[in-house]
PDB file of N, CA and C in Angstrom:
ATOM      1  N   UNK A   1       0.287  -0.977  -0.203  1.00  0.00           N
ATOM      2  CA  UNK A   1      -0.385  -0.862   1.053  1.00  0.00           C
ATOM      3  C   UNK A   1      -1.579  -1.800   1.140  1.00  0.00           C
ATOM      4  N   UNK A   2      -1.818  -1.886  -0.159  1.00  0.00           N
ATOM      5  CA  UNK A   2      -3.404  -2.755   0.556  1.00  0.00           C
ATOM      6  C   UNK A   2      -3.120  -4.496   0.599  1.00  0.00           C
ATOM      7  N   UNK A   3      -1.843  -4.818  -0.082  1.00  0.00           N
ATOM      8  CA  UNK A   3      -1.639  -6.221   0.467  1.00  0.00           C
ATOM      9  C   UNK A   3      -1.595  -6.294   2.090  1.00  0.00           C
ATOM     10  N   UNK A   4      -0.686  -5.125   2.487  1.00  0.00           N
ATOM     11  CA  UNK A   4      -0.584  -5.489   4.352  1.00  0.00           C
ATOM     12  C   UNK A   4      -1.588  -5.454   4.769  1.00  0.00           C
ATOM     13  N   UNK A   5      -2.968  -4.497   4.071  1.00  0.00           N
ATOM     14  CA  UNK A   5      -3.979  -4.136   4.672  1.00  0.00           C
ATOM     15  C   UNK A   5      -4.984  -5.489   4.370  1.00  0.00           C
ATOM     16  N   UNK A   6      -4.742  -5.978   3.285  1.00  0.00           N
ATOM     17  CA  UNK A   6      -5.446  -7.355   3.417  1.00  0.00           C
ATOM     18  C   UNK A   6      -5.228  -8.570   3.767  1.00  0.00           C
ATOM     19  N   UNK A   7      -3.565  -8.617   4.306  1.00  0.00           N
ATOM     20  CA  UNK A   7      -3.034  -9.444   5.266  1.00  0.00           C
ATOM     21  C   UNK A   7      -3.982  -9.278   6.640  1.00  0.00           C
ATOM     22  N   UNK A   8      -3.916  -8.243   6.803  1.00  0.00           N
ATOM     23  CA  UNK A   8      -4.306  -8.082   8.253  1.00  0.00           C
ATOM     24  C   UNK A   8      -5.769  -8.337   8.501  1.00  0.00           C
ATOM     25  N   UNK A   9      -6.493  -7.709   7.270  1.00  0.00           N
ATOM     26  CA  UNK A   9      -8.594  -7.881   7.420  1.00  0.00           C
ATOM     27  C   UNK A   9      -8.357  -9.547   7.786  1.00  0.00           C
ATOM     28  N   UNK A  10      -7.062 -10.452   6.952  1.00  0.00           N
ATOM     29  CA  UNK A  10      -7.376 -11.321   7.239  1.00  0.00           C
ATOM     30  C   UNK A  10      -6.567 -12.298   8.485  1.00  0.00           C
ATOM     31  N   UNK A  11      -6.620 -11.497   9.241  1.00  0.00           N
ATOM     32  CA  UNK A  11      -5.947 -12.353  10.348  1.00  0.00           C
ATOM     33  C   UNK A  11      -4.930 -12.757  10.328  1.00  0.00           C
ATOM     34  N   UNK A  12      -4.027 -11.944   9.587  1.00  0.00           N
ATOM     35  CA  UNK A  12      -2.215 -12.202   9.273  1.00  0.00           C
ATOM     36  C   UNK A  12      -1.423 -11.199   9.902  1.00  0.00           C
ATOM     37  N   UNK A  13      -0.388 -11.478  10.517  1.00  0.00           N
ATOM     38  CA  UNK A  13      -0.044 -10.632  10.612  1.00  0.00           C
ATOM     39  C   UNK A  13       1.379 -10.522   9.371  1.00  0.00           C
ATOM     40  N   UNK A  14       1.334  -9.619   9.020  1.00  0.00           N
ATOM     41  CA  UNK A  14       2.387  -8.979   8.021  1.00  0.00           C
ATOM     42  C   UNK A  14       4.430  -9.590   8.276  1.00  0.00           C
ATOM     43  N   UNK A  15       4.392 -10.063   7.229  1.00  0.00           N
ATOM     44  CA  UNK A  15       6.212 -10.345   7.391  1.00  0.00           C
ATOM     45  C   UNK A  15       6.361  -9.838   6.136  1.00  0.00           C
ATOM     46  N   UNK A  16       7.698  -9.851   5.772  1.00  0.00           N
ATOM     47  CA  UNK A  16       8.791  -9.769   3.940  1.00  0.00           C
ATOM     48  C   UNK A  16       7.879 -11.055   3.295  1.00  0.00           C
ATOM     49  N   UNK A  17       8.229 -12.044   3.962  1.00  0.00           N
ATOM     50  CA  UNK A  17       7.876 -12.964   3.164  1.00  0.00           C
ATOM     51  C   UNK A  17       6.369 -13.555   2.569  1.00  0.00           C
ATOM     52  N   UNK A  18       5.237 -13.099   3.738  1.00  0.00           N
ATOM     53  CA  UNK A  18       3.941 -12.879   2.991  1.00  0.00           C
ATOM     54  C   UNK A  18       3.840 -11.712   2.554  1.00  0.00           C
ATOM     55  N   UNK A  19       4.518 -10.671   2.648  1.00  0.00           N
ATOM     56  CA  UNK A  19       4.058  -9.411   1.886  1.00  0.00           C
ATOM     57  C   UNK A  19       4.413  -9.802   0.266  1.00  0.00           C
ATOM     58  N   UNK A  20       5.835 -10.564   0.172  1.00  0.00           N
ATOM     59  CA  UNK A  20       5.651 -10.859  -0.998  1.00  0.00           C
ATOM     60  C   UNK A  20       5.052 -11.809  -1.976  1.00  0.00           C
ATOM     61  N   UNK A  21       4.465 -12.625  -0.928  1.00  0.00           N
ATOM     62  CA  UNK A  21       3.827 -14.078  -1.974  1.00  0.00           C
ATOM     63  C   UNK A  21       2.422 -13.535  -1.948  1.00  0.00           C
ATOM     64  N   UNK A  22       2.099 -12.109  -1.395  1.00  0.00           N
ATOM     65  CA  UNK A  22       0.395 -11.623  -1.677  1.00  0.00           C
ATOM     66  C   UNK A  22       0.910 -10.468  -2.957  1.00  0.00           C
ATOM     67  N   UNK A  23       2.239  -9.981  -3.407  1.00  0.00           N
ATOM     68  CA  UNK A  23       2.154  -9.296  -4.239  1.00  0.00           C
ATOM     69  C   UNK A  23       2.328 -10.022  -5.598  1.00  0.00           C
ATOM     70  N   UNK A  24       3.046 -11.517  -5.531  1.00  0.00           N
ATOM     71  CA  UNK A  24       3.219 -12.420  -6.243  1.00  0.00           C
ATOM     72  C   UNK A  24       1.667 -12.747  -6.737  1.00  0.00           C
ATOM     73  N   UNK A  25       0.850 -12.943  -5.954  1.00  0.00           N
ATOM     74  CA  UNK A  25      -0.793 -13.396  -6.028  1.00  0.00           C
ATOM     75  C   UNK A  25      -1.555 -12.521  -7.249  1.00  0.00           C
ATOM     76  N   UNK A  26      -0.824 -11.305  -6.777  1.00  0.00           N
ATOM     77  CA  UNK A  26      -0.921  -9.615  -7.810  1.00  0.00           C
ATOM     78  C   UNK A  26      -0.749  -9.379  -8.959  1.00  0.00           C
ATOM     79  N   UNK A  27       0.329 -10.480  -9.328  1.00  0.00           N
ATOM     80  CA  UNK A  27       1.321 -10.590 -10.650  1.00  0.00           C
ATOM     81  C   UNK A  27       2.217  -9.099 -10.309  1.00  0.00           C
ATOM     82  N   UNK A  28       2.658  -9.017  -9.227  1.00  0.00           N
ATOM     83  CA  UNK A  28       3.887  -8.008  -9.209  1.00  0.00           C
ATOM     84  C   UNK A  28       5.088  -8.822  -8.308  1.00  0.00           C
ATOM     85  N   UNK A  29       6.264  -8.926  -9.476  1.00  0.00           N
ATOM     86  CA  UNK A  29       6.932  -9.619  -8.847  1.00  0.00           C
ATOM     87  C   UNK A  29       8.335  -8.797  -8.031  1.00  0.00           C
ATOM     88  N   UNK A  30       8.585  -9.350  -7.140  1.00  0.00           N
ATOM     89  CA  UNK A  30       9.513  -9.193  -5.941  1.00  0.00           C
ATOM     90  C   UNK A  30      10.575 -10.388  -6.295  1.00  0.00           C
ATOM     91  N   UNK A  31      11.842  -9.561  -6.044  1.00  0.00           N
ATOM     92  CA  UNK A  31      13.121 -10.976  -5.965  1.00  0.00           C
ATOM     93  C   UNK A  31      13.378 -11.534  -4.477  1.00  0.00           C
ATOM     94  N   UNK A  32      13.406 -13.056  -4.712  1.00  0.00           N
ATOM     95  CA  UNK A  32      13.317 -13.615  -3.632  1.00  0.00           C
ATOM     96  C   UNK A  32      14.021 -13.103  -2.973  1.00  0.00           C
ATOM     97  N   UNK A  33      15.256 -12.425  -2.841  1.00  0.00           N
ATOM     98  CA  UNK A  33      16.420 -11.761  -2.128  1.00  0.00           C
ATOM     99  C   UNK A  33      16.437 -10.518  -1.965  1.00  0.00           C
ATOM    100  N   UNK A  34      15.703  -9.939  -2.730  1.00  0.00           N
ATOM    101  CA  UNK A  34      14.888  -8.395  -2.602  1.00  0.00           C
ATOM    102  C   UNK A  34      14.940  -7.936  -0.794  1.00  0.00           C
ATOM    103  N   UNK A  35      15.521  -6.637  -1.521  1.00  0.00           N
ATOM    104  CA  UNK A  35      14.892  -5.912   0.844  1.00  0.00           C
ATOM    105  C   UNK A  35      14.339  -4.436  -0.266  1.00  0.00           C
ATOM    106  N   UNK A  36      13.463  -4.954  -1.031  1.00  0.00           N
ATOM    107  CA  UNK A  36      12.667  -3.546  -1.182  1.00  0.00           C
ATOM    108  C   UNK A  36      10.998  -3.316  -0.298  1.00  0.00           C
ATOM    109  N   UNK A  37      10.797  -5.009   0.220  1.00  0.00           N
ATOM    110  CA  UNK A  37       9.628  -4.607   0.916  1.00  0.00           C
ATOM    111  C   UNK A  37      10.403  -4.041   2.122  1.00  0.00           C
ATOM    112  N   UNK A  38      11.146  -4.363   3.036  1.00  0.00           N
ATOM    113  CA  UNK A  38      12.210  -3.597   4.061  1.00  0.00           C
ATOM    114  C   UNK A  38      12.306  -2.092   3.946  1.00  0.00           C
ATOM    115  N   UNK A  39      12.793  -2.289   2.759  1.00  0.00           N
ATOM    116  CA  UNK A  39      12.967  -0.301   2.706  1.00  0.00           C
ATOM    117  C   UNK A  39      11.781   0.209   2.303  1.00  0.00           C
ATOM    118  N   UNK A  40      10.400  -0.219   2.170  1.00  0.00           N
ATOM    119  CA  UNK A  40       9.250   0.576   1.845  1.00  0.00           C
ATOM    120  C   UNK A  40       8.601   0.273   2.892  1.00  0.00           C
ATOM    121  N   UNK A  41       8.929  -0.188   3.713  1.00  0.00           N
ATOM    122  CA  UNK A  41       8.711  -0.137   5.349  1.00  0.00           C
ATOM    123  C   UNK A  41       9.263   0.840   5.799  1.00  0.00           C
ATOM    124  N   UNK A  42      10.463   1.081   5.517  1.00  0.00           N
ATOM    125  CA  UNK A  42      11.208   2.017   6.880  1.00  0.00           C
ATOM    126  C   UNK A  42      10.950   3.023   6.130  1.00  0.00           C
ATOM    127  N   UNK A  43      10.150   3.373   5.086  1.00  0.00           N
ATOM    128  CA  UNK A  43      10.048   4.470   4.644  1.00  0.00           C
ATOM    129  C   UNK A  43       8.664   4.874   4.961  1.00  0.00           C
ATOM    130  N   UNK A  44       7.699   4.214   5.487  1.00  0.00           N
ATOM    131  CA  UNK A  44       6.468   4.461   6.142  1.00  0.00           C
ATOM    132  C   UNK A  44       6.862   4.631   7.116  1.00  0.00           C
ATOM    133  N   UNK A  45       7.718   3.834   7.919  1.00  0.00           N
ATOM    134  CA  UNK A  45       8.208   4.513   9.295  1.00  0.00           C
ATOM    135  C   UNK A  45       8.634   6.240   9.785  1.00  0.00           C
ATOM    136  N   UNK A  46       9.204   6.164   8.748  1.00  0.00           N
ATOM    137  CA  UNK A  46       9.834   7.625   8.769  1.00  0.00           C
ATOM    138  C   UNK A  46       8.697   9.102   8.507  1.00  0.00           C
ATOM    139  N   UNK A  47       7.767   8.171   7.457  1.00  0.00           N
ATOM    140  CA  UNK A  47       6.684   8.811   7.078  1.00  0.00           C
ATOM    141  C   UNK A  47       5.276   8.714   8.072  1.00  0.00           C
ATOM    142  N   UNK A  48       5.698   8.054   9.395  1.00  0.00           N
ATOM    143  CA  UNK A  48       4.589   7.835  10.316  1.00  0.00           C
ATOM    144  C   UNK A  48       3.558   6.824  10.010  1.00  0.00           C
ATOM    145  N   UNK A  49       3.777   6.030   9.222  1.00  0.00           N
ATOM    146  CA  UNK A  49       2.594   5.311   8.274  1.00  0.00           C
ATOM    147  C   UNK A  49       2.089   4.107   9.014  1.00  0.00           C
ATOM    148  N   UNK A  50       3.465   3.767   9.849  1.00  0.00           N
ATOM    149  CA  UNK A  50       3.318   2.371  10.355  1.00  0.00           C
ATOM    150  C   UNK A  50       4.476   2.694  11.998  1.00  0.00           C
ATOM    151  N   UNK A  51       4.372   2.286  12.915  1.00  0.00           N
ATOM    152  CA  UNK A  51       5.117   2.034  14.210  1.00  0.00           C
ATOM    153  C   UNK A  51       6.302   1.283  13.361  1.00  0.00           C
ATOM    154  N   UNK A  52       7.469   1.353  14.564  1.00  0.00           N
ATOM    155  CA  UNK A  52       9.023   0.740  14.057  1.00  0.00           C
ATOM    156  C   UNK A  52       8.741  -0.833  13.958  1.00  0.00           C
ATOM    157  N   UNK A  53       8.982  -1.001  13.167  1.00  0.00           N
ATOM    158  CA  UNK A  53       9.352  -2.626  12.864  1.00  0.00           C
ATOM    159  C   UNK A  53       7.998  -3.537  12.901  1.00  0.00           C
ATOM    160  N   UNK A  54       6.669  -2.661  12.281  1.00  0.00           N
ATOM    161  CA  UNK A  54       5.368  -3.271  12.222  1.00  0.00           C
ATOM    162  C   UNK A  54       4.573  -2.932  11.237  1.00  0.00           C
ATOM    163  N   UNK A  55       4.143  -3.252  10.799  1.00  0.00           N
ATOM    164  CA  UNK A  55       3.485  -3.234   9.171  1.00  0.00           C
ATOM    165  C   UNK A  55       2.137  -2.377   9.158  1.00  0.00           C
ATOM    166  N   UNK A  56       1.423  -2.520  10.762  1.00  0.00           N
ATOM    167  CA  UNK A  56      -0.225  -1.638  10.072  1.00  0.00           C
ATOM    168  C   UNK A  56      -0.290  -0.335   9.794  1.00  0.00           C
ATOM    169  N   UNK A  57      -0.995   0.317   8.639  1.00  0.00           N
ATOM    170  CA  UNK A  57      -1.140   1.280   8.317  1.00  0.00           C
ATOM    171  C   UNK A  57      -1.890   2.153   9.267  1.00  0.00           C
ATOM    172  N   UNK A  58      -1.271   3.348   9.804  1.00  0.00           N
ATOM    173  CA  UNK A  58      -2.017   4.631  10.618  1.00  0.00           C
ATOM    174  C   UNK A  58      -3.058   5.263   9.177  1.00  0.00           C
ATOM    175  N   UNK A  59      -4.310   4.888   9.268  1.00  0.00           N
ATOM    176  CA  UNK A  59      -5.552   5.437   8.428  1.00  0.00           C
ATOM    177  C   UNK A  59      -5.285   6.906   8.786  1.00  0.00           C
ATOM    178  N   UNK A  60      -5.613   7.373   9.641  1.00  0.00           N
ATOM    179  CA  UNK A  60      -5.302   8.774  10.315  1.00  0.00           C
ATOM    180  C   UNK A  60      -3.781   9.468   9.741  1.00  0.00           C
ATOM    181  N   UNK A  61      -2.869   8.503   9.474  1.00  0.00           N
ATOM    182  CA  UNK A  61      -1.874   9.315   9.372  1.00  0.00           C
ATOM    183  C   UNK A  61      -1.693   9.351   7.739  1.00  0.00           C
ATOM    184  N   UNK A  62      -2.382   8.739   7.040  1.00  0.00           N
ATOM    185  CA  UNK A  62      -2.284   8.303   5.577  1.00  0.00           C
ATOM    186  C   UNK A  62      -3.116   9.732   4.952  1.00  0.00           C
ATOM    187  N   UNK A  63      -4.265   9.514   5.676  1.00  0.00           N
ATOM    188  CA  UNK A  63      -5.177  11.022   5.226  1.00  0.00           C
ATOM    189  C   UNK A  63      -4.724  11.905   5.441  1.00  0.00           C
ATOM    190  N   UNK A  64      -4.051  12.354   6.637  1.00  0.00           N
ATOM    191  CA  UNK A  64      -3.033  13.471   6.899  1.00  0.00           C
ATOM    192  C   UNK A  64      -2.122  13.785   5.752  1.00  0.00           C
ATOM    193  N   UNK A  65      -1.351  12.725   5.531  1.00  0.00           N
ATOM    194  CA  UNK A  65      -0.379  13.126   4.359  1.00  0.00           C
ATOM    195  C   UNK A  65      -1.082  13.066   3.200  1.00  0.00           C
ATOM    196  N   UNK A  66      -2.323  12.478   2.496  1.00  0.00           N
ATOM    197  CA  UNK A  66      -2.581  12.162   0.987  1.00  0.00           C
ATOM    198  C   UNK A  66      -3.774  13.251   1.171  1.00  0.00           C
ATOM    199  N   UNK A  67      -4.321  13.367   1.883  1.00  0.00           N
ATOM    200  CA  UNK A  67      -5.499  14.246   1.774  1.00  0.00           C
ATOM    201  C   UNK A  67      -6.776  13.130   1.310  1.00  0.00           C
ATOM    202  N   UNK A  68      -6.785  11.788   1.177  1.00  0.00           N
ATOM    203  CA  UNK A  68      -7.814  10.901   1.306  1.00  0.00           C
ATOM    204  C   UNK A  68      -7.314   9.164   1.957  1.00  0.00           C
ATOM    205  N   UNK A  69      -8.420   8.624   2.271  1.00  0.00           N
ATOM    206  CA  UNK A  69      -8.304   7.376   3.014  1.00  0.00           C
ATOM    207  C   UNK A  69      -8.264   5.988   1.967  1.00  0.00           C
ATOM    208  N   UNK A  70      -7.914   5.074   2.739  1.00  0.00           N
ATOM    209  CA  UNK A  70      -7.522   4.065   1.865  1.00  0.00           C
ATOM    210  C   UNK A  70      -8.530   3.319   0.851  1.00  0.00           C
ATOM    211  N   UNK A  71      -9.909   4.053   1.452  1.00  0.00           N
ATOM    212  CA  UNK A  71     -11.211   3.903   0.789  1.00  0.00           C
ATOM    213  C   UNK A  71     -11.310   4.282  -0.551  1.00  0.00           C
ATOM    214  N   UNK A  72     -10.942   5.608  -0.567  1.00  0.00           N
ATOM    215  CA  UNK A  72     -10.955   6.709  -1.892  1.00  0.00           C
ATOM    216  C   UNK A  72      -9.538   5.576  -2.676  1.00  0.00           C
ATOM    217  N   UNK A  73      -8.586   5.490  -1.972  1.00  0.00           N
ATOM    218  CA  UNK A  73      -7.463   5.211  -2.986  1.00  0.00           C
ATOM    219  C   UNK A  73      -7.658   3.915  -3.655  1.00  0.00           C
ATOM    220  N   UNK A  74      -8.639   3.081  -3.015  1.00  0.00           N
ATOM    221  CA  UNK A  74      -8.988   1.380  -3.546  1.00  0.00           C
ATOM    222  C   UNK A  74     -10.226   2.054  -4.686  1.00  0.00           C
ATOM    223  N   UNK A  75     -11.108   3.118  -4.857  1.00  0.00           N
ATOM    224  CA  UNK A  75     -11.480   3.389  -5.661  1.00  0.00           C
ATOM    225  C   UNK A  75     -11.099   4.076  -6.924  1.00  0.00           C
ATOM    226  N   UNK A  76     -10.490   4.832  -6.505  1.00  0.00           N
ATOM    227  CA  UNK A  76      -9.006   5.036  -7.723  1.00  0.00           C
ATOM    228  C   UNK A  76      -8.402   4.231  -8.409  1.00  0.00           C
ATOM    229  N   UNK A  77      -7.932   3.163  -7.594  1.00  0.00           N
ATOM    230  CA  UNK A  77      -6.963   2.277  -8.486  1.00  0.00           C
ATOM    231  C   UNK A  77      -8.249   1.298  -9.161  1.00  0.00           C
ATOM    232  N   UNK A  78      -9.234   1.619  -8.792  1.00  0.00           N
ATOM    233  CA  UNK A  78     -10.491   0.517  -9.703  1.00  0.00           C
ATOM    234  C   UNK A  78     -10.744   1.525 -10.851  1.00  0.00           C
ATOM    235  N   UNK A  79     -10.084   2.646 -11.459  1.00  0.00           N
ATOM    236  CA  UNK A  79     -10.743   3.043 -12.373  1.00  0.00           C
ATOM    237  C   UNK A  79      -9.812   2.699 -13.625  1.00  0.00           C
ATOM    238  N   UNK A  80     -10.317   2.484 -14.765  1.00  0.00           N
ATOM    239  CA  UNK A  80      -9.842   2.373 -16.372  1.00  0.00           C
ATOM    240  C   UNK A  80      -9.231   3.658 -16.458  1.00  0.00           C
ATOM    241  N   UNK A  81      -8.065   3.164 -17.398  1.00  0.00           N
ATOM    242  CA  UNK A  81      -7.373   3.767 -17.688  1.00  0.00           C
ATOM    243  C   UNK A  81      -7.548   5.204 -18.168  1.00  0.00           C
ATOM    244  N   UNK A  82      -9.148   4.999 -19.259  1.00  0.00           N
ATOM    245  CA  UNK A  82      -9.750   6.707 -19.481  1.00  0.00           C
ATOM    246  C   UNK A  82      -9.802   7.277 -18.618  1.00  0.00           C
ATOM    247  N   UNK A  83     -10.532   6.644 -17.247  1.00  0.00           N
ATOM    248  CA  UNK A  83     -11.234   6.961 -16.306  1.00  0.00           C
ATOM    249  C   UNK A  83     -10.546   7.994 -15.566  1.00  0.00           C
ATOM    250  N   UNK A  84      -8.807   7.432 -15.808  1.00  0.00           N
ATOM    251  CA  UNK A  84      -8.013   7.917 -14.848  1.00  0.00           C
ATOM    252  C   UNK A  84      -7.687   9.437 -15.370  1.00  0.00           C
ATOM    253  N   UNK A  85      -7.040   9.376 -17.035  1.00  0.00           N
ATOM    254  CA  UNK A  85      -6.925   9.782 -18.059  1.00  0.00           C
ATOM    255  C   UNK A  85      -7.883  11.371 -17.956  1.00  0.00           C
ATOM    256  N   UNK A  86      -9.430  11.263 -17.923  1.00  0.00           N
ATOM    257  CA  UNK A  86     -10.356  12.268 -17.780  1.00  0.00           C
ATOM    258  C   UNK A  86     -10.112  12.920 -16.205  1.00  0.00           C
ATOM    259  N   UNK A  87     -10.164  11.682 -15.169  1.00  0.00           N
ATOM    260  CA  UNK A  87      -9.675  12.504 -13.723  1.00  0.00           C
ATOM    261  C   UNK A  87      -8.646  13.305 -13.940  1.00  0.00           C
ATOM    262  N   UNK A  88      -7.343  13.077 -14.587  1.00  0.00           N
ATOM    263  CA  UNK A  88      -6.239  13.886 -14.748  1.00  0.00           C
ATOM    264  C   UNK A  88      -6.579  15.247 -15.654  1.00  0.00           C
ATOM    265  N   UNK A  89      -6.911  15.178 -16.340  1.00  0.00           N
ATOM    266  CA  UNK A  89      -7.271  16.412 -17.010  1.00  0.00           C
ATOM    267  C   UNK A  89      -8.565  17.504 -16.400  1.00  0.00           C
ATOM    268  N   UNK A  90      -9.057  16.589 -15.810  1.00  0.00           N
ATOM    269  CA  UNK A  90      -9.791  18.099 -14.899  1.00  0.00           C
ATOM    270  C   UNK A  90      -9.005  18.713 -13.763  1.00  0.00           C
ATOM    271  N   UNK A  91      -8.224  17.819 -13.037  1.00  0.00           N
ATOM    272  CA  UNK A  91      -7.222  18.420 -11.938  1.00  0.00           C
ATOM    273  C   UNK A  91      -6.650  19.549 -12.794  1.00  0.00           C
ATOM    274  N   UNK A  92      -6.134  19.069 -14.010  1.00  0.00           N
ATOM    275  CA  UNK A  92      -5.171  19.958 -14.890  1.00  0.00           C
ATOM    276  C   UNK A  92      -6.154  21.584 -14.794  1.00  0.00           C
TER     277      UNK A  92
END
């Protein structure tokens, strides 16, 4: 999610083919012939995440389903591995 979301801060609008040369940027690689960014689209679709056949994320509809915003989740994925490790064990 946050490649489309940083496609877009930056004045892109979202396709297959920059979604994958910003996850390439990531070191997560995609096959050039790949339709898995396709089906993790239509699976936000289904999940309300995004309108039919358009990439931006509903913020509103993301918190609805996760119970936090894309704010909390870019701080999450910034934590070390302990970090994560100790978060998990107090949920526990």
């Amino acid at each position: 999610m946050s490649c489309i979301q940083d496609l877009i801060a930056g004045g892109t609008t979202p396709t297959k083919h920059l979604i994958i040369k910003e996850l390439a940027s990531r070191n997560i690689y995609h096959p050039p012939n790949g339709t898995h960014v396709n089906g993790m689209r239509q699976w936000f679709e289904q999940a309300g995440l995004v309108e039919k056949d358009k990439w931006a994320i509903n913020g509103a509809r993301l918190k609805e389903l996760l119970g936090m915003g894309t704010e909390d989740i870019e701080v999450l994925a910034g934590l070390s591995k302990e970090q994560r490790d100790f978060a998990k064990l107090l949920l526990a």
